[in-house]
N, C-alpha and C. Protein backbone atom coordinates (compact mmCIF):
# COMPACT_ATOMS: atom_id res chain seq x y z
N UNK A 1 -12.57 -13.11 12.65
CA UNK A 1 -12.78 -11.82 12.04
C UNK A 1 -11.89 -11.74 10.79
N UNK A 2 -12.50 -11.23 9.34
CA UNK A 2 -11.68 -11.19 8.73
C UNK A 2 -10.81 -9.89 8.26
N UNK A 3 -9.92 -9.77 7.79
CA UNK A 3 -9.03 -8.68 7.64
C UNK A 3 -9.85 -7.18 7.41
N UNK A 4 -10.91 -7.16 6.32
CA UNK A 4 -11.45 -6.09 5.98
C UNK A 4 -12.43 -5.94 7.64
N UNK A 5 -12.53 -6.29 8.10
CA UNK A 5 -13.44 -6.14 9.66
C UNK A 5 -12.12 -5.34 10.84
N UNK A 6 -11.01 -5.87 10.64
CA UNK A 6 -9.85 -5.84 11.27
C UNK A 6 -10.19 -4.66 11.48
N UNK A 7 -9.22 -4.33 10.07
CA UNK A 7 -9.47 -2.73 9.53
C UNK A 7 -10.48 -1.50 9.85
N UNK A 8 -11.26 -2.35 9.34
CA UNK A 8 -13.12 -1.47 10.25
C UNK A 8 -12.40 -1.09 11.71
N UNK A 9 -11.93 -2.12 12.74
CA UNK A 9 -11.60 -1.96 14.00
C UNK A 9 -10.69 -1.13 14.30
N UNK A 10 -9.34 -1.39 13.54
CA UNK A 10 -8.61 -0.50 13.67
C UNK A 10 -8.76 0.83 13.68
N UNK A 11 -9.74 1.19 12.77
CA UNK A 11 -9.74 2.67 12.07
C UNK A 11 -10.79 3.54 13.41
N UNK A 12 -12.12 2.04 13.72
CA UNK A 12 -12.58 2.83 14.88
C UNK A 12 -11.96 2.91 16.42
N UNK A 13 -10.56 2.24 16.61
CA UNK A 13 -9.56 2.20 17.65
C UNK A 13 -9.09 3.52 17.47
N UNK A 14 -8.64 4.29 16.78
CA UNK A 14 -7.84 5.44 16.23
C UNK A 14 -9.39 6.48 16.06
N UNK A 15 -9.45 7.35 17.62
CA UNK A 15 -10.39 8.19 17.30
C UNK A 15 -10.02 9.53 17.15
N UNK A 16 -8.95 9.32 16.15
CA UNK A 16 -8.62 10.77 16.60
C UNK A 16 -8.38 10.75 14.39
N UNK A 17 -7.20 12.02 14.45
CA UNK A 17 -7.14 12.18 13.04
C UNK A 17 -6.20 11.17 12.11
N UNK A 18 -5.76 10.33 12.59
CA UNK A 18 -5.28 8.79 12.20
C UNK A 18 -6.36 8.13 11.62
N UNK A 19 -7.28 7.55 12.32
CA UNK A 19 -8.39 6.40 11.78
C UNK A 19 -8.78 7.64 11.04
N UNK A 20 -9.00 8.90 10.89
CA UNK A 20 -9.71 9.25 9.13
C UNK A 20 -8.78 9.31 8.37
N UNK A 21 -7.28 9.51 8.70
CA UNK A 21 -6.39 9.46 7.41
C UNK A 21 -6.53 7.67 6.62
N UNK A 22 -6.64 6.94 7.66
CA UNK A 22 -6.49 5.68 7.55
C UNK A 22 -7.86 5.33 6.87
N UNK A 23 -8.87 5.55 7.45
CA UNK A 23 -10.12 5.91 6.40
C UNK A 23 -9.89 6.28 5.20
N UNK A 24 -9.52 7.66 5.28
CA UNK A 24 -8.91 7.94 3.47
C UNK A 24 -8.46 7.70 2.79
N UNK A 25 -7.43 7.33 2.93
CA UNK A 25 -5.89 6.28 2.06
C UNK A 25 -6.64 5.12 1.73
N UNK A 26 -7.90 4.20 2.70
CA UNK A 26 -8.42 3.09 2.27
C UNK A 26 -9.46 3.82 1.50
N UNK A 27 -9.70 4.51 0.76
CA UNK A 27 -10.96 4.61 -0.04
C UNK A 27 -10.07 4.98 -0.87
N UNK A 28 -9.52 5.75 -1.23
CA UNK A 28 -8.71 6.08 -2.26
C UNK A 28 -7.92 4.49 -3.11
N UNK A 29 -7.21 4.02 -2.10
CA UNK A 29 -6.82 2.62 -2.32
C UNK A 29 -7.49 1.35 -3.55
N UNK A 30 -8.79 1.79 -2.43
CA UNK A 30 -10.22 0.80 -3.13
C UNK A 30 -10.45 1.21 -4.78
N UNK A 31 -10.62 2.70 -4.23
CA UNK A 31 -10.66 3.30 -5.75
C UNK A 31 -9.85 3.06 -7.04
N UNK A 32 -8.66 2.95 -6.39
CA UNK A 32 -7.23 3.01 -7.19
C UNK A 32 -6.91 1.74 -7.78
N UNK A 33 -7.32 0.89 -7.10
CA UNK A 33 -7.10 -0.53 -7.70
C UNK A 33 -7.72 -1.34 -6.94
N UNK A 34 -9.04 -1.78 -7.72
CA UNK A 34 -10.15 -2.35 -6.86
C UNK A 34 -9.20 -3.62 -6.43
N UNK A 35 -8.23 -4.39 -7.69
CA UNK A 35 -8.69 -5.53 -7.70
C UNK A 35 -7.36 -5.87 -6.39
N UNK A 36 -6.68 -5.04 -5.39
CA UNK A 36 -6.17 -5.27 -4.63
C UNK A 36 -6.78 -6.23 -2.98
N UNK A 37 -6.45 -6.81 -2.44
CA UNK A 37 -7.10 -7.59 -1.56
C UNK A 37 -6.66 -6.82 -0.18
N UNK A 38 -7.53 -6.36 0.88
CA UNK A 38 -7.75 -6.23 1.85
C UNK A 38 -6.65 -7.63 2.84
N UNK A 39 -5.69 -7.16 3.57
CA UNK A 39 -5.38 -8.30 4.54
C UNK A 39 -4.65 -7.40 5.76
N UNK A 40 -4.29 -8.59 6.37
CA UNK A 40 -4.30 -8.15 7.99
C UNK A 40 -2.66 -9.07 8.27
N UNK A 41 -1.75 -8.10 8.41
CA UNK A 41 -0.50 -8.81 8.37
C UNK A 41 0.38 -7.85 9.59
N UNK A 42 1.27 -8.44 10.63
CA UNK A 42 1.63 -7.38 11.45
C UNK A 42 1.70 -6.44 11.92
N UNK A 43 0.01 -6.94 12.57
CA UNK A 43 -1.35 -5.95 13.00
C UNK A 43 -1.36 -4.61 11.98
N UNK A 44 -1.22 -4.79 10.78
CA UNK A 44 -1.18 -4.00 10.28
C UNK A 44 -1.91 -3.82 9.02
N UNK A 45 -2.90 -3.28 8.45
CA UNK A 45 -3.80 -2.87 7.19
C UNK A 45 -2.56 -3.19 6.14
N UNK A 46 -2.43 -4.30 5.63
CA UNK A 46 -1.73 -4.52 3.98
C UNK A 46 -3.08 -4.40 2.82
N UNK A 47 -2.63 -4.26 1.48
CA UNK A 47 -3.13 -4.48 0.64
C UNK A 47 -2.28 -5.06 -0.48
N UNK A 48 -3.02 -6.17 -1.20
CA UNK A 48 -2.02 -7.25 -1.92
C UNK A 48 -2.59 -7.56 -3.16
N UNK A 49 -1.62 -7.95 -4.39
CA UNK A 49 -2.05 -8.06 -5.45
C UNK A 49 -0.92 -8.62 -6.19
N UNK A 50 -0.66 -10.62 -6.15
CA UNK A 50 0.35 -11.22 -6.65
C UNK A 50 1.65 -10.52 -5.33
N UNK A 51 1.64 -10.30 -3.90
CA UNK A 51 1.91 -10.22 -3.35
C UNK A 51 1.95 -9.19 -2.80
N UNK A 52 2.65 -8.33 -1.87
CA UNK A 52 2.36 -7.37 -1.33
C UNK A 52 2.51 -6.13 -1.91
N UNK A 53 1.53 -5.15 -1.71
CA UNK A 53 1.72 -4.14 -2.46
C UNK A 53 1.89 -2.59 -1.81
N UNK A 54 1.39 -2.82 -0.45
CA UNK A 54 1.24 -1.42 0.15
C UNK A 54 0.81 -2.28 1.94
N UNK A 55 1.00 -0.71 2.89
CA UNK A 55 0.73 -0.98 3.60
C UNK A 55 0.78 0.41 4.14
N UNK A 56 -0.74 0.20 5.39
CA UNK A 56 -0.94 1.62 6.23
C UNK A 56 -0.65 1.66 7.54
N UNK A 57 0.07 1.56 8.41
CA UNK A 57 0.04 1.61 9.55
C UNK A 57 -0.09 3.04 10.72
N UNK A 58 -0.69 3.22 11.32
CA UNK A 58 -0.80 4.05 12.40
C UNK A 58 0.56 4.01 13.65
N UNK A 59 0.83 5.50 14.17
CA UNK A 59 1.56 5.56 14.48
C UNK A 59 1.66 6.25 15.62
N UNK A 60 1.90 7.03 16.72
CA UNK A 60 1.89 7.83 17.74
C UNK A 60 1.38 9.71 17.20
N UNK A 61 2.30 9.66 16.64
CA UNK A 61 2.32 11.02 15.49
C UNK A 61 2.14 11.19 14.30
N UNK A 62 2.16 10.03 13.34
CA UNK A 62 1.96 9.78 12.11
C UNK A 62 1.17 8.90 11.39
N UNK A 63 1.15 8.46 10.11
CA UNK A 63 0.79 7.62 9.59
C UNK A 63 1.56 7.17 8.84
N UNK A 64 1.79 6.04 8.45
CA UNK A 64 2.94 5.37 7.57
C UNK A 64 2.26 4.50 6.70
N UNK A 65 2.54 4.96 4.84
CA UNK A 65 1.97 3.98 3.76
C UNK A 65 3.65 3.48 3.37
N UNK A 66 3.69 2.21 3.10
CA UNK A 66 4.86 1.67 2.89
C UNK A 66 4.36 0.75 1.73
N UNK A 67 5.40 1.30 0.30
CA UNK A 67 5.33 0.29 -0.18
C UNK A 67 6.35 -0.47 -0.46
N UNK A 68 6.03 -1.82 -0.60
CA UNK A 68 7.03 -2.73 -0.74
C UNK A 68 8.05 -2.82 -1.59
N UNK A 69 7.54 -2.48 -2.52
CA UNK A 69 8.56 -2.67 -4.11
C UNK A 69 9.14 -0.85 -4.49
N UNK A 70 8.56 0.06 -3.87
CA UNK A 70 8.57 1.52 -4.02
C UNK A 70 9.83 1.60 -4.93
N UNK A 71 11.01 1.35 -4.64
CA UNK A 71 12.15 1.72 -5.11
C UNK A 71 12.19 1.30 -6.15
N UNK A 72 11.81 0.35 -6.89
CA UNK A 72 11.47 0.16 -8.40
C UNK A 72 10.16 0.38 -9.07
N UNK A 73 9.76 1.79 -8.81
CA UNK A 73 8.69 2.57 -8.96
C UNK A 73 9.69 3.69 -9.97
N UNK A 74 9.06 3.60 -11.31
CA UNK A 74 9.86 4.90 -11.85
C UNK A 74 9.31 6.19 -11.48
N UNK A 75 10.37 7.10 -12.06
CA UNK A 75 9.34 8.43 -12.09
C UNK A 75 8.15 8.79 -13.20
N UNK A 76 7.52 9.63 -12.70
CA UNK A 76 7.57 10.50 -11.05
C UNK A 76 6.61 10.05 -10.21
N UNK A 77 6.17 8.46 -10.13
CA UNK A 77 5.74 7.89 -9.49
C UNK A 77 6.54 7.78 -7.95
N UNK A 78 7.44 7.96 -7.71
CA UNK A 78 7.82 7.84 -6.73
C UNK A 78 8.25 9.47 -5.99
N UNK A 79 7.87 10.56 -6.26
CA UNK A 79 7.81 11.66 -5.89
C UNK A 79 7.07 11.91 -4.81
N UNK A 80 5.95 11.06 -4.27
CA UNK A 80 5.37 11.75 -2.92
C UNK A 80 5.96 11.00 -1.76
N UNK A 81 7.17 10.22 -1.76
CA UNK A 81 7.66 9.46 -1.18
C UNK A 81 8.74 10.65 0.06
N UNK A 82 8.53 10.07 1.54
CA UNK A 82 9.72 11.38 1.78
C UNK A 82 9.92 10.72 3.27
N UNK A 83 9.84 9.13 2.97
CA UNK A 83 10.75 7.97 4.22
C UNK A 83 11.21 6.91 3.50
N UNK A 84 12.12 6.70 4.44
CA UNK A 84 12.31 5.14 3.69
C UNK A 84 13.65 5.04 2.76
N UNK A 85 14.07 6.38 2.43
CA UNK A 85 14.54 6.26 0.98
C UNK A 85 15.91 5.68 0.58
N UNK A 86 16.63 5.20 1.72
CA UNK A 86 17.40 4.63 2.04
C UNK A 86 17.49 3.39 1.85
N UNK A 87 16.42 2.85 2.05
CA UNK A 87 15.88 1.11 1.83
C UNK A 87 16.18 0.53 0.60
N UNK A 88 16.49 -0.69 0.65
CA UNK A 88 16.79 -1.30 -0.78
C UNK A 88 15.47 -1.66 -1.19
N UNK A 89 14.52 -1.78 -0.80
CA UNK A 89 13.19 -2.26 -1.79
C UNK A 89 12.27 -1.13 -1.54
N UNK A 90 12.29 -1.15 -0.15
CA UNK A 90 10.60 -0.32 -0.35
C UNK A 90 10.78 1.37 0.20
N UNK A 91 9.59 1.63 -0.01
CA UNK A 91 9.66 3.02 0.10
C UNK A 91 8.38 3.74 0.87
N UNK A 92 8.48 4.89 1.81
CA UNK A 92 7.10 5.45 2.23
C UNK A 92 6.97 6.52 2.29
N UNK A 93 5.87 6.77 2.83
CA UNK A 93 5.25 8.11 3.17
C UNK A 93 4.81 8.43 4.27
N UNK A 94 5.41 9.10 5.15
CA UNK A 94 4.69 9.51 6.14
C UNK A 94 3.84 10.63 6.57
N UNK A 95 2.91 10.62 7.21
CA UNK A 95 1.86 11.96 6.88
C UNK A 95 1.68 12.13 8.24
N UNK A 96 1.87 13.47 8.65
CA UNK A 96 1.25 14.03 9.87
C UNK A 96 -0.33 15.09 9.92
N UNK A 97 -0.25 14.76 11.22
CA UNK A 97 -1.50 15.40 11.26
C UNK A 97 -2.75 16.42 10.50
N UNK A 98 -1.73 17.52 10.17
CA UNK A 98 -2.04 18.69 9.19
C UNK A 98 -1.94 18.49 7.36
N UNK A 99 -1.26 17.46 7.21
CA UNK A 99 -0.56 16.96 6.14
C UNK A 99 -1.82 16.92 5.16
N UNK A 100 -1.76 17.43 4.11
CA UNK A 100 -2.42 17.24 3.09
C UNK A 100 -2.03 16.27 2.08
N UNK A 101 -2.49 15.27 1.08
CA UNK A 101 -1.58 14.65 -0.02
C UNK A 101 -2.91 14.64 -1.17
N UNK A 102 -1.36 15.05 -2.20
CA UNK A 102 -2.30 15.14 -3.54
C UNK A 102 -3.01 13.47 -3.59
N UNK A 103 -4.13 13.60 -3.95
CA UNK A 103 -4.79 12.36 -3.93
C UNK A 103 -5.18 11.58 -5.22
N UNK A 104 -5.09 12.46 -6.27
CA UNK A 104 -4.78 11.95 -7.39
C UNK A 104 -3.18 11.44 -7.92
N UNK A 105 -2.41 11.99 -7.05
CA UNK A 105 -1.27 11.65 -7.86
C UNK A 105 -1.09 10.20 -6.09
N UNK A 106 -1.49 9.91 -5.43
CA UNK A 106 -1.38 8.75 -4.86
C UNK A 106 -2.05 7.78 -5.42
N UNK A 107 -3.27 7.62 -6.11
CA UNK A 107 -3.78 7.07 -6.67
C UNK A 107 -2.90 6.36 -8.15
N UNK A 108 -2.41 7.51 -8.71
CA UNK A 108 -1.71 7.00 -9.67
C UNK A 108 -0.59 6.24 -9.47
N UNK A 109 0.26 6.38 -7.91
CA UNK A 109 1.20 5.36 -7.44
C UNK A 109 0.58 3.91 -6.84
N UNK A 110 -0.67 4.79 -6.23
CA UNK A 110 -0.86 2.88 -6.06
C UNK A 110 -1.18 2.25 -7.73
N UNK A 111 -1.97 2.92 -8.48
CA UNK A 111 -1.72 1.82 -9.17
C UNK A 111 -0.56 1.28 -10.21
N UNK A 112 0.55 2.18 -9.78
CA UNK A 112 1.83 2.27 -10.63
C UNK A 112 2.10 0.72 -9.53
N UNK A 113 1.93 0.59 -8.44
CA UNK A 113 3.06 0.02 -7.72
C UNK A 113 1.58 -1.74 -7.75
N UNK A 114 0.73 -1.38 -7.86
CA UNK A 114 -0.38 -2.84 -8.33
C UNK A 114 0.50 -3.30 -9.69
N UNK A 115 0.47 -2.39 -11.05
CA UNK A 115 1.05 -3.07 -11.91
C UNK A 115 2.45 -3.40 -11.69
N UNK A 116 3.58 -3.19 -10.90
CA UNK A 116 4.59 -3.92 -10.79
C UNK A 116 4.20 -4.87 -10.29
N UNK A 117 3.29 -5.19 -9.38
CA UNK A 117 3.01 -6.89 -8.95
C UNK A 117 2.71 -7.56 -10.18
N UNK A 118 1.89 -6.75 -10.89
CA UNK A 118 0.95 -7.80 -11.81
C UNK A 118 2.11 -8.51 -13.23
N UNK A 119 3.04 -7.19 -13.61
CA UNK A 119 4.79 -7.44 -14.14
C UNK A 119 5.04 -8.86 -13.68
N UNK A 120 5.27 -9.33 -12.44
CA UNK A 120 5.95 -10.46 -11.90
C UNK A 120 5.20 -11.66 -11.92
N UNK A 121 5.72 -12.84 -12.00
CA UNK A 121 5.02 -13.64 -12.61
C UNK A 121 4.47 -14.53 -11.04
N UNK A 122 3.37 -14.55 -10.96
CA UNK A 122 2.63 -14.86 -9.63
C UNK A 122 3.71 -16.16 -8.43
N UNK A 123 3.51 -15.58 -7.56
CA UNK A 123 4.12 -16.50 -6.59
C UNK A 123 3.61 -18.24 -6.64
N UNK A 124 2.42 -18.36 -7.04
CA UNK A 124 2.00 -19.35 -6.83
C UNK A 124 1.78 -20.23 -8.17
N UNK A 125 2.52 -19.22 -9.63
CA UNK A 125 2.61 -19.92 -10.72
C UNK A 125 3.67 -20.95 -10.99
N UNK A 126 3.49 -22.30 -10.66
CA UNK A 126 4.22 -23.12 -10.81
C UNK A 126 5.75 -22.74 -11.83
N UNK A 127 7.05 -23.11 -11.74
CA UNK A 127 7.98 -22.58 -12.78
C UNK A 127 8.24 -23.22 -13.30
N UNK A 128 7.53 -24.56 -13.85
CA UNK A 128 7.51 -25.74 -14.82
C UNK A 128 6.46 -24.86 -16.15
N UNK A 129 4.82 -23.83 -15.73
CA UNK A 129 4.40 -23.39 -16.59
C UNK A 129 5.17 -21.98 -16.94
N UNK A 130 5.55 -21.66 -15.94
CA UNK A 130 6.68 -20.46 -16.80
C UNK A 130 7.47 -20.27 -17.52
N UNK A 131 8.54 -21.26 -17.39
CA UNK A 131 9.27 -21.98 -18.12
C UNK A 131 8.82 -22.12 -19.83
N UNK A 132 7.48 -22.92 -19.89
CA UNK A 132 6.92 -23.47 -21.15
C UNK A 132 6.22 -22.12 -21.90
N UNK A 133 6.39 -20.75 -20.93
CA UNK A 133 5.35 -19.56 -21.69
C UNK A 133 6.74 -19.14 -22.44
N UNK A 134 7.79 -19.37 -22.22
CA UNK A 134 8.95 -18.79 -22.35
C UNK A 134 9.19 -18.94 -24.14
């Protein structure tokens, strides 16, 4: 099964108001930065782009978007943030049940936090050609 199927599963495991937040955040996501990749990393919905970029996980009471790099997110990109904040890299959001989130201004963090991946020079770019762009 591949990751985007996972996901499908997960979201229909969670029949309650989780799998639609988790529904939502993934359409918005899609929206926000197509060119992010769907994966399946400690049972958990990641989305990646030159490495990790976000992540949704389900929770007892909550939902948790974590992003990886959050803390080097300027402002006021990093304003809907209200976990995490303690962390040296990443940063989240947790949303309960009733929880509303502006959905345009998440949109504009995911793709604030896609272009810090795209900033870094790919994991898998050899540093013999990096070196020579220099």
């Amino acid at each position: 099964m591949n990751a985007s199927e996972l996901i499908d599963n997960r979201i229909g495991e969670l029949a309650d108001w989780r799998g639609k937040k988790l529904a939502q955040f993934r359409k918005l996501i899609r929206k926000a930065a197509p060119e992010l990749v769907e994966e399946w990393k400690w049972d958990t919905p990641v989305w990646s782009h030159n490495g990790n970029v976000l992540a949704v996980g389900a929770f007892q009471d909550h939902i948790k978007i974590n992003f990886f790099k959050g803390a080097l997110l300027d402002a006021p990109h990093h304003l809907l943030f209200n976990a995490g904040l303690e962390a040296k890299a990443t940063r989240a959001i947790d949303i309960f049940e009733n929880d509303e989130i502006d959905e345009t201004a998440f949109q504009e963090l995911v793709r604030a936090a896609a272009a810090l991946n795209d900033s870094k020079p790919s994991k898998t770019t050899p540093k013999k050609k990096m070196a020579a762009k220099r």
